[in-house]
N, C-alpha and C. Protein backbone atom coordinates (compact mmCIF):
# COMPACT_ATOMS: atom_id res chain seq x y z
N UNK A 1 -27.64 -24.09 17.76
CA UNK A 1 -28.23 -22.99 17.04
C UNK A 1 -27.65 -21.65 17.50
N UNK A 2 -27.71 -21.50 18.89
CA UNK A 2 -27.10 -20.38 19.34
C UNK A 2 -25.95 -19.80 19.21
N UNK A 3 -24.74 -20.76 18.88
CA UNK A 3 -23.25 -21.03 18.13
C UNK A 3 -23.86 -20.60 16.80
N UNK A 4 -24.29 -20.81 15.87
CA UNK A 4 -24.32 -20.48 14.64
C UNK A 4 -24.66 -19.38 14.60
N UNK A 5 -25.82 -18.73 15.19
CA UNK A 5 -25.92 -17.22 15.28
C UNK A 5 -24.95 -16.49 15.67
N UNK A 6 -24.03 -16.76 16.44
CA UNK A 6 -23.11 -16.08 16.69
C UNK A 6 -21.55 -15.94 15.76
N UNK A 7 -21.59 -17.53 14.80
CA UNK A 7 -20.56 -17.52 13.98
C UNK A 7 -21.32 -16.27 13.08
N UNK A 8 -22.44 -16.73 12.56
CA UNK A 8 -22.96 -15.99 11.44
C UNK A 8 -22.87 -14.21 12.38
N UNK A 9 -22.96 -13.83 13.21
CA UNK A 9 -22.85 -11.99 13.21
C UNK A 9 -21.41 -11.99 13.21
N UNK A 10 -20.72 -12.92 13.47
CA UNK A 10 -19.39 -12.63 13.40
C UNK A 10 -18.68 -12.10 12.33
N UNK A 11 -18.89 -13.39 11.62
CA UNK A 11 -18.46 -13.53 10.33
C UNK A 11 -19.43 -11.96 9.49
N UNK A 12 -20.38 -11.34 9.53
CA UNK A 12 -20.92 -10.52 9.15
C UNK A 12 -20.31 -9.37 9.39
N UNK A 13 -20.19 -9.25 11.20
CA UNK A 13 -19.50 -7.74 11.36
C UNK A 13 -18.03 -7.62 10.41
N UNK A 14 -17.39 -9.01 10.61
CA UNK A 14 -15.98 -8.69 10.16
C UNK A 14 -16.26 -8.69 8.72
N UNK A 15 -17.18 -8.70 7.71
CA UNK A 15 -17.50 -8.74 6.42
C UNK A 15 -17.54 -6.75 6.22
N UNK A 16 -18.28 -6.65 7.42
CA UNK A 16 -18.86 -4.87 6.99
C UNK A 16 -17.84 -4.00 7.52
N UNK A 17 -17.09 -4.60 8.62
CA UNK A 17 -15.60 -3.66 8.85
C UNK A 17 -14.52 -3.70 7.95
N UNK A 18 -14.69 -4.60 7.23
CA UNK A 18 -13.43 -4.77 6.82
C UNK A 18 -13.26 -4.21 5.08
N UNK A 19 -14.48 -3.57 5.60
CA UNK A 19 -14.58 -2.45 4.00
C UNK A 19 -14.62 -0.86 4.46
N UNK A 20 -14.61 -0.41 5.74
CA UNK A 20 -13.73 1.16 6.01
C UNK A 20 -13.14 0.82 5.99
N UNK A 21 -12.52 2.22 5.04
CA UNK A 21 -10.90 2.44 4.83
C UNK A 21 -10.47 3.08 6.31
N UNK A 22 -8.91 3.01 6.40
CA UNK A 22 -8.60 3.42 7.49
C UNK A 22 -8.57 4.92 8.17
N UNK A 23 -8.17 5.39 8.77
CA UNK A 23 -8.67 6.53 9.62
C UNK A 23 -7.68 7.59 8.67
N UNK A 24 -6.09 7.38 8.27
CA UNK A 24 -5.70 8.06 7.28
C UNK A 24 -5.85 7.94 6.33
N UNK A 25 -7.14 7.10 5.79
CA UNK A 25 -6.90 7.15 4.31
C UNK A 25 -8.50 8.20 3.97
N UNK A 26 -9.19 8.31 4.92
CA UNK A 26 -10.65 9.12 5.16
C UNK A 26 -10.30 10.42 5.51
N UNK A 27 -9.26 10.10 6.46
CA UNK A 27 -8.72 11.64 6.68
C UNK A 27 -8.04 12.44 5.22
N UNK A 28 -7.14 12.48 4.58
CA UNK A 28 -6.83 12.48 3.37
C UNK A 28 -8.16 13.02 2.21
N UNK A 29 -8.04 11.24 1.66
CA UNK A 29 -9.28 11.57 0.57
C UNK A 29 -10.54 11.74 0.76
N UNK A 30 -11.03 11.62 2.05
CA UNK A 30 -12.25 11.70 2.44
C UNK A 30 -13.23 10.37 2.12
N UNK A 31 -14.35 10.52 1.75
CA UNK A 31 -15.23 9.28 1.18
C UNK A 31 -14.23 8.73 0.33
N UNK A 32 -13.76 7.57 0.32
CA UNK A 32 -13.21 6.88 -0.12
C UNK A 32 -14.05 5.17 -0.20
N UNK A 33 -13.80 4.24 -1.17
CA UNK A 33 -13.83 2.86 -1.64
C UNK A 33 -12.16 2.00 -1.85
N UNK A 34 -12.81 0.48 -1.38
CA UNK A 34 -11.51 -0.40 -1.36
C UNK A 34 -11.91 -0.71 -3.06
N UNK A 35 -10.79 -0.32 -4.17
CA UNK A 35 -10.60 -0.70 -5.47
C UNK A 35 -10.60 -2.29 -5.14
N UNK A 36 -9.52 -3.02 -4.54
CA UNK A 36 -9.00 -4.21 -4.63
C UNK A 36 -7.86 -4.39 -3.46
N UNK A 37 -7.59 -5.41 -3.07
CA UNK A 37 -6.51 -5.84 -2.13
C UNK A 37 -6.03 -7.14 -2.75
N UNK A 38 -5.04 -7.82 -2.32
CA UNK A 38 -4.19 -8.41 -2.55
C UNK A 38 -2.86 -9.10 -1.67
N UNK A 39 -3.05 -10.07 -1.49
CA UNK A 39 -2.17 -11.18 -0.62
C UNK A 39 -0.54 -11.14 -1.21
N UNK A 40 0.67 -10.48 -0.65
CA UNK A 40 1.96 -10.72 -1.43
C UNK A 40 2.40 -11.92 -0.65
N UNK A 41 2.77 -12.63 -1.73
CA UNK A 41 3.65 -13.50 -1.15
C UNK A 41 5.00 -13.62 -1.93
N UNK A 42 5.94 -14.09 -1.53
CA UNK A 42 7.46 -14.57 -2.05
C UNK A 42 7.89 -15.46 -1.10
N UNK A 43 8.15 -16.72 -2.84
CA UNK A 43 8.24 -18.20 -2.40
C UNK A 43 7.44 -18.42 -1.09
N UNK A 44 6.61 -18.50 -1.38
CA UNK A 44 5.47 -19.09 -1.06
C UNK A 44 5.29 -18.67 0.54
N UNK A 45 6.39 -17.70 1.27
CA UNK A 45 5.94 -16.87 2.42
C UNK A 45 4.97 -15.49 2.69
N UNK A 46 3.88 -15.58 3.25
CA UNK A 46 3.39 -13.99 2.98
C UNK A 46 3.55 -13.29 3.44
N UNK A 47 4.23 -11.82 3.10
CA UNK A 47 4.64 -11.03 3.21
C UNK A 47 4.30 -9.77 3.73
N UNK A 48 2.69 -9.42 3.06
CA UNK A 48 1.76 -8.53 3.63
C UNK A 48 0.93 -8.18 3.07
N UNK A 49 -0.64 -7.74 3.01
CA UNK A 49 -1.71 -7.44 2.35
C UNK A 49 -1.70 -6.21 1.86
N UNK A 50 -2.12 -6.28 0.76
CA UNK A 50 -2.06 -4.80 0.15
C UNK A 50 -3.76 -4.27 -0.16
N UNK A 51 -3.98 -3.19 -0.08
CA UNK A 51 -5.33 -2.54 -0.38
C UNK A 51 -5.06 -1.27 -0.57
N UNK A 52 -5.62 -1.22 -2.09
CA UNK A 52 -5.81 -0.03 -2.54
C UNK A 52 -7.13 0.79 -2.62
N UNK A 53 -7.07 1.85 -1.78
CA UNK A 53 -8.20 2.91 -1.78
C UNK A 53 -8.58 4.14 -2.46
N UNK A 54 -9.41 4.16 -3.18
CA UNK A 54 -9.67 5.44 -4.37
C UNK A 54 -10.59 6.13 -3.33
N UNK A 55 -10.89 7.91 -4.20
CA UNK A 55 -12.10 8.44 -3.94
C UNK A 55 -13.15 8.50 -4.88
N UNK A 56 -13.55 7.55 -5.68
CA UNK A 56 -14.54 7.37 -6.43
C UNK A 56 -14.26 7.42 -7.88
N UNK A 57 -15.01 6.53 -8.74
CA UNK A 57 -14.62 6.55 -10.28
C UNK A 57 -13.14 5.87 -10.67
N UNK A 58 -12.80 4.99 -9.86
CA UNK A 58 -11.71 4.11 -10.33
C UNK A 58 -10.53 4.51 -10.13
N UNK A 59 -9.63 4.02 -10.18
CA UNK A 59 -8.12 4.28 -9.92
C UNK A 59 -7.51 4.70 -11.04
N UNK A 60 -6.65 6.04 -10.87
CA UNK A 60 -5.66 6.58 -11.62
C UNK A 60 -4.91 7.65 -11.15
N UNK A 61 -3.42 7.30 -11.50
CA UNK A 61 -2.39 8.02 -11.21
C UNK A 61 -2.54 9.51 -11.48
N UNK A 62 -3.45 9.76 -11.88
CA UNK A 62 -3.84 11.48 -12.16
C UNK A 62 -4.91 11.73 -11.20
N UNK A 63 -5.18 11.34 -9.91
CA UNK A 63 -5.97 11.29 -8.98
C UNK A 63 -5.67 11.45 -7.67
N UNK A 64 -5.69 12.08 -6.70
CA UNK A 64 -5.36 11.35 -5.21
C UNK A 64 -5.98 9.76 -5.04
N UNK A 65 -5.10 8.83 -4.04
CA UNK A 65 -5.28 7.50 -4.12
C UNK A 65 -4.54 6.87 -2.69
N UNK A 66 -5.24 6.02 -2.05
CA UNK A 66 -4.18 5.61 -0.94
C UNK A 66 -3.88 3.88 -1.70
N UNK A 67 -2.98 3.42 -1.16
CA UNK A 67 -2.20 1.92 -0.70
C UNK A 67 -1.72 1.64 0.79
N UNK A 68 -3.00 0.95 1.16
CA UNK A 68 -2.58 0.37 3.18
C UNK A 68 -1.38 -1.14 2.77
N UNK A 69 -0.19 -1.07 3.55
CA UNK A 69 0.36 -2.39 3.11
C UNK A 69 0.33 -3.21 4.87
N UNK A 70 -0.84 -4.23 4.82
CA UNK A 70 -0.65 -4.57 6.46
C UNK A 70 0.45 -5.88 6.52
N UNK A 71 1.20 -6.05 7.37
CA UNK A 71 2.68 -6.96 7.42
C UNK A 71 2.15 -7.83 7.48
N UNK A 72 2.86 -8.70 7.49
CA UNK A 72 2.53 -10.22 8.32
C UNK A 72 4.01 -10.70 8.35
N UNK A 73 4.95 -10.11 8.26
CA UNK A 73 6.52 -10.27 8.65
C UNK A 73 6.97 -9.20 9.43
N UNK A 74 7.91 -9.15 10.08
CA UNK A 74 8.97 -8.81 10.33
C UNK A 74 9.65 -7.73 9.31
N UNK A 75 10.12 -6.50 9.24
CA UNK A 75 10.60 -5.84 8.84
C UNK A 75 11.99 -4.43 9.42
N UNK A 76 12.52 -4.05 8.92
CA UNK A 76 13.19 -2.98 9.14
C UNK A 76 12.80 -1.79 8.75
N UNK A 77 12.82 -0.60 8.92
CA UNK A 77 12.61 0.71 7.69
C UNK A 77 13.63 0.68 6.83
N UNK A 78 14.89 0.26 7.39
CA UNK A 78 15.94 0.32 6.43
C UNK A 78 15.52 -1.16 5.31
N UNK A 79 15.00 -2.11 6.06
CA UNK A 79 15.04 -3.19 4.77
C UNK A 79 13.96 -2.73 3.98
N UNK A 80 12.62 -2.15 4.36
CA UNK A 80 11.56 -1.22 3.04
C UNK A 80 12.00 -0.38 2.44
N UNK A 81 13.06 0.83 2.48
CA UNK A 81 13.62 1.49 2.35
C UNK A 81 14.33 1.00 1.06
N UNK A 82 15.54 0.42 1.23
CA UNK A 82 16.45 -0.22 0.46
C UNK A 82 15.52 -1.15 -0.95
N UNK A 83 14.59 -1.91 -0.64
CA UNK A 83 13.89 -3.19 -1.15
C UNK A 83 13.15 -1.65 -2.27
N UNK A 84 12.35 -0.61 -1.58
CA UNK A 84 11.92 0.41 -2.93
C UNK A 84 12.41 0.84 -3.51
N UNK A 85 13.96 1.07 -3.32
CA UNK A 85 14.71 1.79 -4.26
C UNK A 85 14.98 0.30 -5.57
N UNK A 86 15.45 -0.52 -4.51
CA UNK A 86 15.71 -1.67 -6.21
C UNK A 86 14.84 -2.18 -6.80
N UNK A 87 13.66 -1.91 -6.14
CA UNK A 87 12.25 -2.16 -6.89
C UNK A 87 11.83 -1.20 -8.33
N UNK A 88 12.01 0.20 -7.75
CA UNK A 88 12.16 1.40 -8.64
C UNK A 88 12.67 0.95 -9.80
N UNK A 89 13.98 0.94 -9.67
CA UNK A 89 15.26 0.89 -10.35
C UNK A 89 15.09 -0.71 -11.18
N UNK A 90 14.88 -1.24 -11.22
CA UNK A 90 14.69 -2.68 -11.77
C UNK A 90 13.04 -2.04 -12.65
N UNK A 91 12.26 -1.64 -12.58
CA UNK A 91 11.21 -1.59 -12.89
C UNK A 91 11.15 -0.57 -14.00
N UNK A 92 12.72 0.70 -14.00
CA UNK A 92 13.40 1.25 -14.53
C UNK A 92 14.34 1.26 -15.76
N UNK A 93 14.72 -0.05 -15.13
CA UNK A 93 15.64 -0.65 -16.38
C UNK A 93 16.72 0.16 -16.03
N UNK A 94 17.02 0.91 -14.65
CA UNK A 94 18.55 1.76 -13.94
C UNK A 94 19.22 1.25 -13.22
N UNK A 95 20.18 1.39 -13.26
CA UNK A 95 20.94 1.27 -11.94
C UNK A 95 20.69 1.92 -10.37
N UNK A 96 20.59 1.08 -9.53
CA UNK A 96 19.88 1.23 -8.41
C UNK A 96 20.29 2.85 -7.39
N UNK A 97 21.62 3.25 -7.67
CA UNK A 97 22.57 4.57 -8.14
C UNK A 97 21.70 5.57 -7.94
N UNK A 98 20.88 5.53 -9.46
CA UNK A 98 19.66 6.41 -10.26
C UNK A 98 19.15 6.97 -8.59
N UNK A 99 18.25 6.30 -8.06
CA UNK A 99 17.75 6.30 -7.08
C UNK A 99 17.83 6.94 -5.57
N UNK A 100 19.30 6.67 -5.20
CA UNK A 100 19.69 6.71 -4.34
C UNK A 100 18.83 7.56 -3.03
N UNK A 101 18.27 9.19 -3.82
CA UNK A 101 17.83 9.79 -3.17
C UNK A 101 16.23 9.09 -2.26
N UNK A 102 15.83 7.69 -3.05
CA UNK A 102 14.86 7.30 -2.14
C UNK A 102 15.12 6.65 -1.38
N UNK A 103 16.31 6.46 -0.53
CA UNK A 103 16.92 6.03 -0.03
C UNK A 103 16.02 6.84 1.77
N UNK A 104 16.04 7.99 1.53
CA UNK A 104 15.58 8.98 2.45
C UNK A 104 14.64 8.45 3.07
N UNK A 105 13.28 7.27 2.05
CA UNK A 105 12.15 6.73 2.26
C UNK A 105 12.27 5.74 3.80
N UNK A 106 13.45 5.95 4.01
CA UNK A 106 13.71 5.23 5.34
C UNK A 106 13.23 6.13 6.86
N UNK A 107 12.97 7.22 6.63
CA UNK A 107 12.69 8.23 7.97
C UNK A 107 11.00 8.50 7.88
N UNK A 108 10.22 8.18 6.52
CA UNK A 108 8.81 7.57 6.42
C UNK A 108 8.79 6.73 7.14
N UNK A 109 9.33 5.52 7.08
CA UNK A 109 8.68 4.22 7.22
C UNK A 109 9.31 3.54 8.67
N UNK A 110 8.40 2.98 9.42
CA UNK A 110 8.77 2.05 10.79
C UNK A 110 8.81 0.33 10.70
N UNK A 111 9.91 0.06 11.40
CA UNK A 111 10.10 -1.19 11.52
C UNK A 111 8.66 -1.68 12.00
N UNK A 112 8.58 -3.01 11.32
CA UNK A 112 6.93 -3.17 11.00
C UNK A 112 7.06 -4.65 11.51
N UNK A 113 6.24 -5.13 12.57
CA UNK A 113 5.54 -6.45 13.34
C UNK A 113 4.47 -6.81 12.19
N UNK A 114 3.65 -8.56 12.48
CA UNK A 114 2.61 -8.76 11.95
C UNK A 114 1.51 -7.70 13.01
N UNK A 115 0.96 -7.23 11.40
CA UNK A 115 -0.84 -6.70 11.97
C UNK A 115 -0.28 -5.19 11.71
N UNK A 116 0.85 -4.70 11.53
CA UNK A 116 1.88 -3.06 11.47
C UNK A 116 1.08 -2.50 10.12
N UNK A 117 0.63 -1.76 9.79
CA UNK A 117 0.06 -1.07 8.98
C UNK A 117 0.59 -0.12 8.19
N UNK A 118 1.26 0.11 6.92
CA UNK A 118 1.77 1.27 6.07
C UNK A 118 0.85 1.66 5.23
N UNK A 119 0.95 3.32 5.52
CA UNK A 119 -0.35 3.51 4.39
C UNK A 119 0.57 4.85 3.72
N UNK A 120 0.40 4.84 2.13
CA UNK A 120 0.81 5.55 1.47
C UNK A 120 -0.31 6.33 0.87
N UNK A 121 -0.42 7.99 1.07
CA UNK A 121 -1.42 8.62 0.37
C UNK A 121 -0.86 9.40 -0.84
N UNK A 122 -1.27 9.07 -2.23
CA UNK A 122 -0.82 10.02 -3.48
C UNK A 122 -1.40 11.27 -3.46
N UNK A 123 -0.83 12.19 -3.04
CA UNK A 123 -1.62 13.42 -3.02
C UNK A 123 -1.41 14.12 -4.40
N UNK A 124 0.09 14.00 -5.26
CA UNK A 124 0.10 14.57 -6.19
C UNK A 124 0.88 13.61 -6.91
N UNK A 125 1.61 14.34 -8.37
CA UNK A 125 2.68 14.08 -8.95
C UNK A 125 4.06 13.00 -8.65
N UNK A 126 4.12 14.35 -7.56
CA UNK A 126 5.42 14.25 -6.72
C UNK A 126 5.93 14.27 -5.41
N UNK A 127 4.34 13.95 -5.00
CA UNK A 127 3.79 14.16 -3.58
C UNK A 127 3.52 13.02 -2.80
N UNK A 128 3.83 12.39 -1.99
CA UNK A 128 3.09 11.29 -0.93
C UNK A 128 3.26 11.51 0.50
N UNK A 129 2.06 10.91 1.76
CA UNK A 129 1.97 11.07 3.05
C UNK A 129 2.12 9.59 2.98
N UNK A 130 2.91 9.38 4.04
CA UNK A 130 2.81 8.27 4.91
C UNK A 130 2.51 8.13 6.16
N UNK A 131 1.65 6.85 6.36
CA UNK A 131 1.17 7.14 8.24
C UNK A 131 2.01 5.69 8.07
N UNK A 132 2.00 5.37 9.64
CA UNK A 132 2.79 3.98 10.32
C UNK A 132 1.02 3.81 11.57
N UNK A 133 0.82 2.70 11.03
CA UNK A 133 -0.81 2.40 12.29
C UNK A 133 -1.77 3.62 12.59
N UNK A 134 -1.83 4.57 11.36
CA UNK A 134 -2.55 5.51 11.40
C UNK A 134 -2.09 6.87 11.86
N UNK A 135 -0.78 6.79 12.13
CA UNK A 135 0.24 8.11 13.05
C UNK A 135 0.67 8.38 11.63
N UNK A 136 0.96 10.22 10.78
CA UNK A 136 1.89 10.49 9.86
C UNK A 136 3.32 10.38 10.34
N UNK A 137 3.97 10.00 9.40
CA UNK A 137 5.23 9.95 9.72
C UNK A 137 6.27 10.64 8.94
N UNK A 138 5.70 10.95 7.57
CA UNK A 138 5.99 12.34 7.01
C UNK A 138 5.68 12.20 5.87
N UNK A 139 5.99 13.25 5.14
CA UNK A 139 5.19 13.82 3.62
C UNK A 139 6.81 14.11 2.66
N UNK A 140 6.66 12.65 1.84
CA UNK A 140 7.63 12.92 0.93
C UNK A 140 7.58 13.30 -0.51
N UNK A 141 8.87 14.01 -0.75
CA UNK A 141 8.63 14.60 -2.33
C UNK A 141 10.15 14.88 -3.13
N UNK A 142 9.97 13.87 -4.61
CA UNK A 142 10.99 13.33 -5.07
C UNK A 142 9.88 13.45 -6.81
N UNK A 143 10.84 13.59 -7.66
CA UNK A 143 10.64 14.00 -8.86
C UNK A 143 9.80 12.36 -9.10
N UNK A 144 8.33 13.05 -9.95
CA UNK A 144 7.42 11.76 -10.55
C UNK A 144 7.17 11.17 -9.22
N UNK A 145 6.96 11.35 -8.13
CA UNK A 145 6.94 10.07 -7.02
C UNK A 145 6.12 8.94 -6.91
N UNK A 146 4.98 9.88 -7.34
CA UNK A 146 3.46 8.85 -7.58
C UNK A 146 3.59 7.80 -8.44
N UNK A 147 4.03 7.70 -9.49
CA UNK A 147 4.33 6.53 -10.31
C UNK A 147 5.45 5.53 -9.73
N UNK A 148 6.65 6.54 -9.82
CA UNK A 148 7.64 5.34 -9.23
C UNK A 148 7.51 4.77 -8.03
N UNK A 149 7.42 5.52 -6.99
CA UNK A 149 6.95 4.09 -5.69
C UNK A 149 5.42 3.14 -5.99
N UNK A 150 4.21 3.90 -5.74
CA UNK A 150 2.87 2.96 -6.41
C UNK A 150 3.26 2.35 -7.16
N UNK A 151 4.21 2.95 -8.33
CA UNK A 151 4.11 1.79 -9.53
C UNK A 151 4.21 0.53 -9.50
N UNK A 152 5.33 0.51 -8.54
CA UNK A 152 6.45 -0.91 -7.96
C UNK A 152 4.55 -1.94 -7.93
N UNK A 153 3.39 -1.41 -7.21
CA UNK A 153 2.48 -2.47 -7.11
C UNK A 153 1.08 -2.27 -8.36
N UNK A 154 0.93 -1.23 -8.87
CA UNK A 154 0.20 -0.71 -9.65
C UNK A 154 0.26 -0.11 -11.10
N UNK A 155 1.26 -0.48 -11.68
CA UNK A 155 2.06 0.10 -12.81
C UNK A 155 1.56 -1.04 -13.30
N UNK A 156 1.67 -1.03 -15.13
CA UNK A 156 1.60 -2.29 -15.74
C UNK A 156 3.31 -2.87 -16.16
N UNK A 157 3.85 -2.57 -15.34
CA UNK A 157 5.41 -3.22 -15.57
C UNK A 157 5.84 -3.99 -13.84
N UNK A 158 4.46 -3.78 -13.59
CA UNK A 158 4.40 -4.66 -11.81
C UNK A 158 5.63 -5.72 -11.88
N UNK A 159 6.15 -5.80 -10.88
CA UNK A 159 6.85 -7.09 -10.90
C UNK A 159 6.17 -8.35 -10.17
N UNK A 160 4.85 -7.61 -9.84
CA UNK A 160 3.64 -8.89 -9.46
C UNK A 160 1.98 -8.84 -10.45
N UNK A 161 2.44 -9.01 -11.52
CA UNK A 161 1.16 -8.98 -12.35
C UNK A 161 -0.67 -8.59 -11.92
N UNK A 162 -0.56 -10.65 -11.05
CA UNK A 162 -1.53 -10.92 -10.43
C UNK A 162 -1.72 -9.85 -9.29
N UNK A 163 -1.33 -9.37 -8.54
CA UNK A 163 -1.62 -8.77 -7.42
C UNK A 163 -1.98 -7.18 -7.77
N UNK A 164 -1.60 -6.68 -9.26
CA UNK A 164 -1.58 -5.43 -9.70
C UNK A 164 -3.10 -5.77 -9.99
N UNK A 165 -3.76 -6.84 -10.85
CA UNK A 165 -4.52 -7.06 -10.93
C UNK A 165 -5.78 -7.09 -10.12
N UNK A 166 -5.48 -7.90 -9.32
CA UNK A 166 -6.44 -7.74 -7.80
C UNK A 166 -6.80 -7.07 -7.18
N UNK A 167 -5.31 -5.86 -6.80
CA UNK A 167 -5.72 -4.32 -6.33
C UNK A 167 -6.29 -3.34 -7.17
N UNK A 168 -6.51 -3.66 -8.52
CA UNK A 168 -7.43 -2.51 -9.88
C UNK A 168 -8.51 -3.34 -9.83
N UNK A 169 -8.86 -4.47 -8.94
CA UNK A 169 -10.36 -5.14 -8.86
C UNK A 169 -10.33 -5.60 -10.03
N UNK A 170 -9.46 -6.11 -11.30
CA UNK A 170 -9.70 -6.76 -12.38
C UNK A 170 -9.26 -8.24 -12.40
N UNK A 171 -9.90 -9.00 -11.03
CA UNK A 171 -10.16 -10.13 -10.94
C UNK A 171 -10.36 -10.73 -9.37
């Protein structure tokens, strides 16, 4: 009995933590809600959890909005870096060229362990903060930005349907 009480607060605390948003995404938008999260995988390895955080009244690109992406691989900044620009650009219907300048998105982002945390905040248009485990790591700005990087997971031209789905909580 005493084992079960203890699975059961377990399993409870980690039920009620695991709905604050993180320390930059409160810092930012303030009161904030988890819209939806979402498991990536490719061929059947997973890749890293995604959760998207609004400040109330649903998600939209005409809004401030965060995306936490937590690893569960191995990464480079240069391989996130590179992987958003042909994400862009494919999602574009451009040549990866087009892009190049997000190429820069490499001095945002840190080579990322399992449990490594990326959090992207939409502040505007053309505006985004990035933290690395809750540290900023800088504030980038590139024509339309908010659509074309988010989009890559939140656009309806996702190149992951289901998971666009999951993070707008529409399933």
């Amino acid at each position: 009995m005493k084992r079960l009480l203890i699975l059961f607060f377990i399993l409870q605390t980690s039920a009620v933590s695991a709905q604050y948003a993180p320390v930059e995404v409160e810092a930012v938008l303030g009161t904030s809600q988890k819209q939806g999260e979402a498991d990536v995988r490719l061929f059947g390895f997973n890749l890293y959890r995604a959760e998207l955080w609004v400040d109330g009244g649903g998600f939209s690109f005409e809004k401030p909005f965060a995306l936490s992406l937590i690893y569960k691989r191995n990464f480079t900044a240069r391989q996130l870096a590179s992987r958003t620009v042909e994400e862009v650009a494919k999602m574009e219907g451009v040549a990866v060229s087009t892009h190049q300048g997000l190429q820069a998105l490499e001095q945002c982002f840190r080579n990322v362990t399992p449990g490594d945390r990326i959090t992207g905040v939409a502040v505007d248009h053309d505006r985004a903060q990035f933290y690395w485990n809750g540290q900023q790591t800088c504030e980038f700005i590139y024509p339309d930005f908010t659509r074309r990087f988010f989009g890559i997971w939140l656009d309806e031209r996702s190149i992951d349907p289901r998971s666009r789905a999951r993070l707008l909580g529409q399933s």
